[in-house]
Protein backbone atom coordinates (compact mmCIF):
# COMPACT_ATOMS: atom_id res chain seq x y z
CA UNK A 1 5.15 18.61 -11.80
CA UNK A 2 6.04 17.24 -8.79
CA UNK A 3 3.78 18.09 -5.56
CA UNK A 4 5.88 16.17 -2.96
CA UNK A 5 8.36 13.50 -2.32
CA UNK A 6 7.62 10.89 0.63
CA UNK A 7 10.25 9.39 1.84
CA UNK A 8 9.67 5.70 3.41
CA UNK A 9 9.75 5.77 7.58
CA UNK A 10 10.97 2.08 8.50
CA UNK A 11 9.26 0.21 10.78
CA UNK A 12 9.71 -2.83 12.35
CA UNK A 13 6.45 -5.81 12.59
CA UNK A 14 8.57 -8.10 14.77
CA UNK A 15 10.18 -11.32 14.29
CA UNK A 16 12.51 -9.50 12.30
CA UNK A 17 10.03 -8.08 9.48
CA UNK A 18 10.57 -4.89 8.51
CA UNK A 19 8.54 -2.36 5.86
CA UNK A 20 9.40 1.02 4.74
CA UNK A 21 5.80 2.82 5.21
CA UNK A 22 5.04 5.41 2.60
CA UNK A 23 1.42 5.96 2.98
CA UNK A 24 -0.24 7.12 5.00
CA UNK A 25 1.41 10.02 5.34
CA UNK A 26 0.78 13.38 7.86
CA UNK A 27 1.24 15.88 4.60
CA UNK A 28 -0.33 13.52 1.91
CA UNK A 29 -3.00 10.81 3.39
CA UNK A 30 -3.82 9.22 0.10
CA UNK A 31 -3.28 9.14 -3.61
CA UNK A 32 -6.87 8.61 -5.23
CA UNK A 33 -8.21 5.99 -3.11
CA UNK A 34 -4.48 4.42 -2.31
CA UNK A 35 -4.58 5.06 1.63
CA UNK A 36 -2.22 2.64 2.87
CA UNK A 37 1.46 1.66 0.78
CA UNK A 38 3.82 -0.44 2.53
CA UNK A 39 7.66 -1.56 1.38
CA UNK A 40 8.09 -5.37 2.64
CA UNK A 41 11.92 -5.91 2.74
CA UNK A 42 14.32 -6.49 0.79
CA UNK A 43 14.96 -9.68 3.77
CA UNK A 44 16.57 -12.37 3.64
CA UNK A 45 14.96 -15.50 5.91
CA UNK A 46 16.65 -18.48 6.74
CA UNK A 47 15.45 -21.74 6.71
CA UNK A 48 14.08 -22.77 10.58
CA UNK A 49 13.17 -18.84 11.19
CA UNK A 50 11.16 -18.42 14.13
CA UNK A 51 7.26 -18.31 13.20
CA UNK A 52 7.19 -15.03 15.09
CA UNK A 53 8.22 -13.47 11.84
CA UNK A 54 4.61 -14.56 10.28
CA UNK A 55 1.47 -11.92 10.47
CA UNK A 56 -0.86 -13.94 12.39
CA UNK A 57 -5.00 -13.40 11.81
CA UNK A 58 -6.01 -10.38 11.96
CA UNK A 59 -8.75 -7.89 11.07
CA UNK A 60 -9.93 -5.66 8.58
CA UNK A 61 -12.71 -3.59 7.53
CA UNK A 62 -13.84 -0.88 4.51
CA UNK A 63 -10.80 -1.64 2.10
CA UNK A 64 -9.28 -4.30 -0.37
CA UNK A 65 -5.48 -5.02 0.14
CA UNK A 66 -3.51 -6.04 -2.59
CA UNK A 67 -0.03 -7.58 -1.98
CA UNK A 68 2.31 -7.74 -4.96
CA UNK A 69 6.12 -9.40 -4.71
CA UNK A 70 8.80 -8.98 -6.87
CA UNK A 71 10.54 -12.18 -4.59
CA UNK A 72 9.49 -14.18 -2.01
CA UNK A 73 6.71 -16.12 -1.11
CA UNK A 74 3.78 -15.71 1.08
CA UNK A 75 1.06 -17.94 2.24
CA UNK A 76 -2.70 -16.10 2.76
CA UNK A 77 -5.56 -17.39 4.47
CA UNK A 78 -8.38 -15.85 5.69
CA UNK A 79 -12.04 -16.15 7.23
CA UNK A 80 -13.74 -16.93 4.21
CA UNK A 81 -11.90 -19.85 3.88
CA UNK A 82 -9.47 -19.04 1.36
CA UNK A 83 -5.89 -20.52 1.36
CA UNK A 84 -3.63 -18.86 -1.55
CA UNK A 85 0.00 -19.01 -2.00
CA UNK A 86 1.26 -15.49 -3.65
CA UNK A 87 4.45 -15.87 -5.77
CA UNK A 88 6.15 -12.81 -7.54
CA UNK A 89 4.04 -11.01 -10.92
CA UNK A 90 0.51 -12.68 -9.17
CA UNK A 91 -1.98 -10.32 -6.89
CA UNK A 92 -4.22 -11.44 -4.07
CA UNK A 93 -6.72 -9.26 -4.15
CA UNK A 94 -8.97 -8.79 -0.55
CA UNK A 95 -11.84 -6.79 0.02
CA UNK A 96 -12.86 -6.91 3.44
CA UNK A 97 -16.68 -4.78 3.16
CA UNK A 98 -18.07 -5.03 6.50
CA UNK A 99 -15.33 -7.49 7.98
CA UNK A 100 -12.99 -10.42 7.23
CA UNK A 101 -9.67 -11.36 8.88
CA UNK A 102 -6.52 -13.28 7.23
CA UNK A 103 -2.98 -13.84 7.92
CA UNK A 104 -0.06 -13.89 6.21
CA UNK A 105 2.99 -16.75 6.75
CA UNK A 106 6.27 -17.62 5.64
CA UNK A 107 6.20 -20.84 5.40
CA UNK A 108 7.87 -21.62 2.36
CA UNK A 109 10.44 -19.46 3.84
CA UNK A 110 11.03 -21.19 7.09
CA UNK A 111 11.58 -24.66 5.39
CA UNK A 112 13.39 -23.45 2.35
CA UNK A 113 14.80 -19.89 3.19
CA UNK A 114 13.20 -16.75 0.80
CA UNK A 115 14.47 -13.27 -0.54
CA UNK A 116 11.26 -11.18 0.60
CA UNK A 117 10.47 -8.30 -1.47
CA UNK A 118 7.78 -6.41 -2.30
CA UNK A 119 4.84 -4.09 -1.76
CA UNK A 120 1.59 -4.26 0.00
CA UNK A 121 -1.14 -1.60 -0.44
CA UNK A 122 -4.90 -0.57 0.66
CA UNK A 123 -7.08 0.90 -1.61
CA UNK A 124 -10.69 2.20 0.98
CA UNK A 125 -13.70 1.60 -0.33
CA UNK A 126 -16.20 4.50 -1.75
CA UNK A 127 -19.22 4.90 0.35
CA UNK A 128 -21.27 2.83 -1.00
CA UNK A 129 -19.34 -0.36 -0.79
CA UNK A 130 -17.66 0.33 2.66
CA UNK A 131 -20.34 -2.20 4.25
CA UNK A 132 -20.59 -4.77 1.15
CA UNK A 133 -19.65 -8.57 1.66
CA UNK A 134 -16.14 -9.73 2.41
CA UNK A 135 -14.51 -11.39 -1.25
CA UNK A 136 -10.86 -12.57 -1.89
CA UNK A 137 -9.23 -13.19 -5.52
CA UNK A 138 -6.19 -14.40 -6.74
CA UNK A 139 -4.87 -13.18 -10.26
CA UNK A 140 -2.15 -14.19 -12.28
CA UNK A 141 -1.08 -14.59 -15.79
CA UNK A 142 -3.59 -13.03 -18.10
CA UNK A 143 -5.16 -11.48 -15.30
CA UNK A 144 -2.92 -8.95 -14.99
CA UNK A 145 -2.02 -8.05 -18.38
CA UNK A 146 1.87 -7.47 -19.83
CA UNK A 147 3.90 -5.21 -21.98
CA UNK A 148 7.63 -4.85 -22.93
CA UNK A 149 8.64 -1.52 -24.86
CA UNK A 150 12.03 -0.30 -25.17
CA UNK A 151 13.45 -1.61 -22.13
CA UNK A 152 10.18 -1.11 -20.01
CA UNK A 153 8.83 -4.90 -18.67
CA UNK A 154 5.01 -3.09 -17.35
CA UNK A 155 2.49 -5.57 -15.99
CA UNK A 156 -0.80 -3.68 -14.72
CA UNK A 157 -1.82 -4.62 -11.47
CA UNK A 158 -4.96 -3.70 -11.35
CA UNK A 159 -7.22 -1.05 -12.62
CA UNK A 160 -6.87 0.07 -16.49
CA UNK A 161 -4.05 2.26 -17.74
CA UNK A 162 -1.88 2.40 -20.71
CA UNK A 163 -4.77 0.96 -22.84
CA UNK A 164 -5.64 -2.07 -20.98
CA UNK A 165 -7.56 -3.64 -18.20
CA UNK A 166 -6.68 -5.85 -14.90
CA UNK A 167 -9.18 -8.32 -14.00
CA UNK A 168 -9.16 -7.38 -10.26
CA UNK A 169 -12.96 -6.25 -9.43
CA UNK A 170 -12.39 -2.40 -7.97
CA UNK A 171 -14.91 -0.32 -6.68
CA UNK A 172 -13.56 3.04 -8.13
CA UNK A 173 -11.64 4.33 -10.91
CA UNK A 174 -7.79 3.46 -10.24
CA UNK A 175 -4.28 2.21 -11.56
CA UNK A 176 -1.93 0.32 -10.23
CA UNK A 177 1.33 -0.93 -11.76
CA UNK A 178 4.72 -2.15 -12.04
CA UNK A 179 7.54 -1.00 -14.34
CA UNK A 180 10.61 -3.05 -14.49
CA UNK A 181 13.12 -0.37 -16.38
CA UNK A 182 16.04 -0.91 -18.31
CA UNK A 183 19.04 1.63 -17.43
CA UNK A 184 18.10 4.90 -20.36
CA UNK A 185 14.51 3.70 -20.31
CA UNK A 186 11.38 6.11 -20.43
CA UNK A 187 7.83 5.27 -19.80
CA UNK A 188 4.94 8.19 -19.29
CA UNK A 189 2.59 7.87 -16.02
CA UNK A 190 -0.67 7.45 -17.12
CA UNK A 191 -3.08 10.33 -17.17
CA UNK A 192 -6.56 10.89 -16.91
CA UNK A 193 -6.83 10.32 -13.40
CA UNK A 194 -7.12 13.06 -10.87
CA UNK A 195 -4.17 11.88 -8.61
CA UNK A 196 -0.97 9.81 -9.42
CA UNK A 197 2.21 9.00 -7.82
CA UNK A 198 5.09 6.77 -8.39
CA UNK A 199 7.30 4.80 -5.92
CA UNK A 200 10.84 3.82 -6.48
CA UNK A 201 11.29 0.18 -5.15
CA UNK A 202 14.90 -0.38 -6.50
CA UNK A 203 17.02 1.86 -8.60
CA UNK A 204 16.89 5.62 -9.43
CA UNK A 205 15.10 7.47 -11.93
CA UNK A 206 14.97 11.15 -13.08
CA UNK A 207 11.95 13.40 -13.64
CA UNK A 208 12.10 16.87 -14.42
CA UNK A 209 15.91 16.92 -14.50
CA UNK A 210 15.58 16.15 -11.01
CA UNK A 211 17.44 12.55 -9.85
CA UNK A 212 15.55 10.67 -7.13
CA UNK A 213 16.94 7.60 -5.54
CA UNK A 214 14.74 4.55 -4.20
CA UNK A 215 12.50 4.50 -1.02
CA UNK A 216 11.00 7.39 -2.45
CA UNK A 217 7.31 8.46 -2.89
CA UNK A 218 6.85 11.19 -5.60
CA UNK A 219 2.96 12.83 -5.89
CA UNK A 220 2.48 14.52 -9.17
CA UNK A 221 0.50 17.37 -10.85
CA UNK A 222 -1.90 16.94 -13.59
CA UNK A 223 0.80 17.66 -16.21
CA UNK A 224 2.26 14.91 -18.45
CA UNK A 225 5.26 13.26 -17.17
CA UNK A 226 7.81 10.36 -18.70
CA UNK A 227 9.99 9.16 -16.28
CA UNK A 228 13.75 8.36 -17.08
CA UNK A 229 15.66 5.07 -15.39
CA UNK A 230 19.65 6.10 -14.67
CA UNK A 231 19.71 2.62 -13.30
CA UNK A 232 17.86 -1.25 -13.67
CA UNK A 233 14.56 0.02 -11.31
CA UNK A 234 11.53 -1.27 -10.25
CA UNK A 235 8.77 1.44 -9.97
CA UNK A 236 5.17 1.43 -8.93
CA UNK A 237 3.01 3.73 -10.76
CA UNK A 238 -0.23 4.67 -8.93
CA UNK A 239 -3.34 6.92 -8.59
CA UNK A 240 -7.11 7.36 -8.81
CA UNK A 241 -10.39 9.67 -8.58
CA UNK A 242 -10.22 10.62 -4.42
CA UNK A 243 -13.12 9.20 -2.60
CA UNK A 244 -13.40 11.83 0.30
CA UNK A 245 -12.26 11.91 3.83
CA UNK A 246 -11.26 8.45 5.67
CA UNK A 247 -10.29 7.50 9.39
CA UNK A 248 -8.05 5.06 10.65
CA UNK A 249 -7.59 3.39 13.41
CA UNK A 250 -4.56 -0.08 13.20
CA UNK A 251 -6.10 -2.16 10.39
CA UNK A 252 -9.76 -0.51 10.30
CA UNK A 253 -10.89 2.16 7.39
CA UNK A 254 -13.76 3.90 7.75
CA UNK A 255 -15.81 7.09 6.83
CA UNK A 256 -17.28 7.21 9.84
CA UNK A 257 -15.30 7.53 13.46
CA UNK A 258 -18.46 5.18 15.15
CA UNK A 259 -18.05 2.27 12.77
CA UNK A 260 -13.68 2.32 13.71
CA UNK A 261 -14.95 2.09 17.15
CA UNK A 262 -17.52 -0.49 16.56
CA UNK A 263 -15.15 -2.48 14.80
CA UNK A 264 -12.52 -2.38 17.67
CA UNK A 265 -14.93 -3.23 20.06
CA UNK A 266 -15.76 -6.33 17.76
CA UNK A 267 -12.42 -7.77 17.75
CA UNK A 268 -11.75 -7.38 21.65
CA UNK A 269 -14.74 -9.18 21.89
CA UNK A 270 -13.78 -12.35 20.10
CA UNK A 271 -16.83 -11.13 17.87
CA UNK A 272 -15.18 -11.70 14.40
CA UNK A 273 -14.87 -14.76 12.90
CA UNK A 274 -10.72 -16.43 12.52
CA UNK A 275 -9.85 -18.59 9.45
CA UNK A 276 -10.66 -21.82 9.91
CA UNK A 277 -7.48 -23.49 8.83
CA UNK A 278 -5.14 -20.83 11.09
CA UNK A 279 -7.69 -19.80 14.39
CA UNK A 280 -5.53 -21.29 17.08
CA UNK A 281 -3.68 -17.33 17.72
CA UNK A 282 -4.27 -13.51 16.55
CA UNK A 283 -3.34 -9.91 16.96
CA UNK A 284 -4.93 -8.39 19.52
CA UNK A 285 -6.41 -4.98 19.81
CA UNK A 286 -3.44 -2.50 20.13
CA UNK A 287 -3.28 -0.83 24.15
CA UNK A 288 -3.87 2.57 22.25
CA UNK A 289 -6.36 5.53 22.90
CA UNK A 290 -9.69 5.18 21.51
CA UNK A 291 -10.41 5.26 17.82
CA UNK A 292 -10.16 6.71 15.41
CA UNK A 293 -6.87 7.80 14.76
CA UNK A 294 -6.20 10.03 12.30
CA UNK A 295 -3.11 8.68 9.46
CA UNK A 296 -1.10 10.81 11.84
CA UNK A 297 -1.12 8.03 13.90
CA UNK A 298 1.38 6.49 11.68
CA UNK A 299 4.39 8.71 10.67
């Protein structure tokens, strides 16, 4: 039932920032055409925190991100002009094609303090839409539909599963969603899809008589599974059709080793273009060997 558990690795960002990276991972790279999972906190910020906390512009290419909170607040913007507050239960939703760049602040947090908490995730791009224009989206409220069953609060992020539909545009067949669980709670993982995983965020939960605490990344079979909360937990259910074999090299995604290096060589050369409102710094290009890296890179 289970094929393996991932455990997060933390890792610090700087500034104090710290995620618990699941994915990728050396003996699992991706689940369906999830390639990238990261755990943002739990941190608490205090009001007048140093802006060296805040992601500053940066690039990315063949993927959409999707960042999810269950607290906090975080302020996007990004090259195509977007400027987007996320709050908890909402989804920005970014696909970068052939190029964009965005950061991510914590603004609200430095004047006010926050509780940060939550999940951000990439999802590559089939083929076919690796090299397709840049978009952004922000959904919330009927976008991302809602159920409540017997102690289960589920809100699908994006994809369709359980009988409904996100309105998130996705270039391949996928699920993505969050369970809030009631201690003696069940829900089932959805099926149909060639790949699925959960992730514990808070709490514990048993499946197959087996107890597994938070942090924790399990990959499952094909066979039907219903998942059991011993405690209030927060869980991410995921999965998808795979899309084949993908490089990556720091925030690039490709199928192809050439276009990682192409898009390196793009950034060091000042070659792609910095949101308007937030252009005055950026991440440079990592002092790393030459791409690609393989998701080895990151465990």
């Amino acid at each position: 039932m289970i094929e393996i558990v991932i455990e997060q690795r933390r890792r610090a960002l700087g500034g104090g920032l710290e995620v618990g990276r699941v994915l990728p991972f050396a003996k699992h790279r991706m689940v369906g055409p999830f390639i990238f999972f990261d755990h943002m906190g739990p941190l608490d910020i205090m009001p007048g925190m140093d802006r060296s906390i805040d992601v500053r512009p940066h690039p990315h290419i063949g993927l959409s991100t999707v960042t999810y909170l269950f607290s906090g607040e975080v302020m996007h913007r990004d090259s195509l002009g977007y400027e987007q507050t996320i709050r908890p239960q909402e989804v920005n939703w970014m696909t970068a094609g052939r190029g964009i760049t965005h950061s991510e602040r914590f603004e609200h947090a430095r004047a006010h303090g926050d509780h940060l908490h939550g999940i951000q995730a990439w999802v590559a791009l089939p083929v076919e839409h690796e090299e397709s224009a840049p978009s952004f989206s922000h959904h919330a409220g009927s976008d991302l539909p809602q159920w409540n069953d017997k102690g289960v609060v589920g809100q699908l992020i994006a994809g369709s599963a359980y009988g409904l539909t996100a309105s998130a545009e996705t270039h391949s067949p996928l699920f993505y969603a969050h369970l809030d669980m009631s201690p003696g709670s069940t829900a089932e993982i959805p099926d149909g899809y060639s790949e699925r995983a959960l992730y514990i965020a808070t709490g514990a939960v048993e499946l197959g008589g087996m107890r597994y605490e938070s942090g924790r990344m399990l990959v499952l079979g094909s066979a039907a599974s219903r998942l059991l909360a011993l405690e209030h937990s927060n869980v991410m259910v995921l999965g998808g059709e795979p899309i084949g074999e993908r490089f990556i090299y720091w925030n690039f995604v490709s199928s192809s080793k050439d276009r990682l290096a192409q898009a390196a060589a793009d950034w060091k050369a000042g070659k792609m273009k910095l949101p308007d409102a937030d252009d005055a710094e950026f991440i440079p290009l990592p002092e790393e060997p030459a791409p690609p890296m393989s998701p080895e890179r990151f465990v």
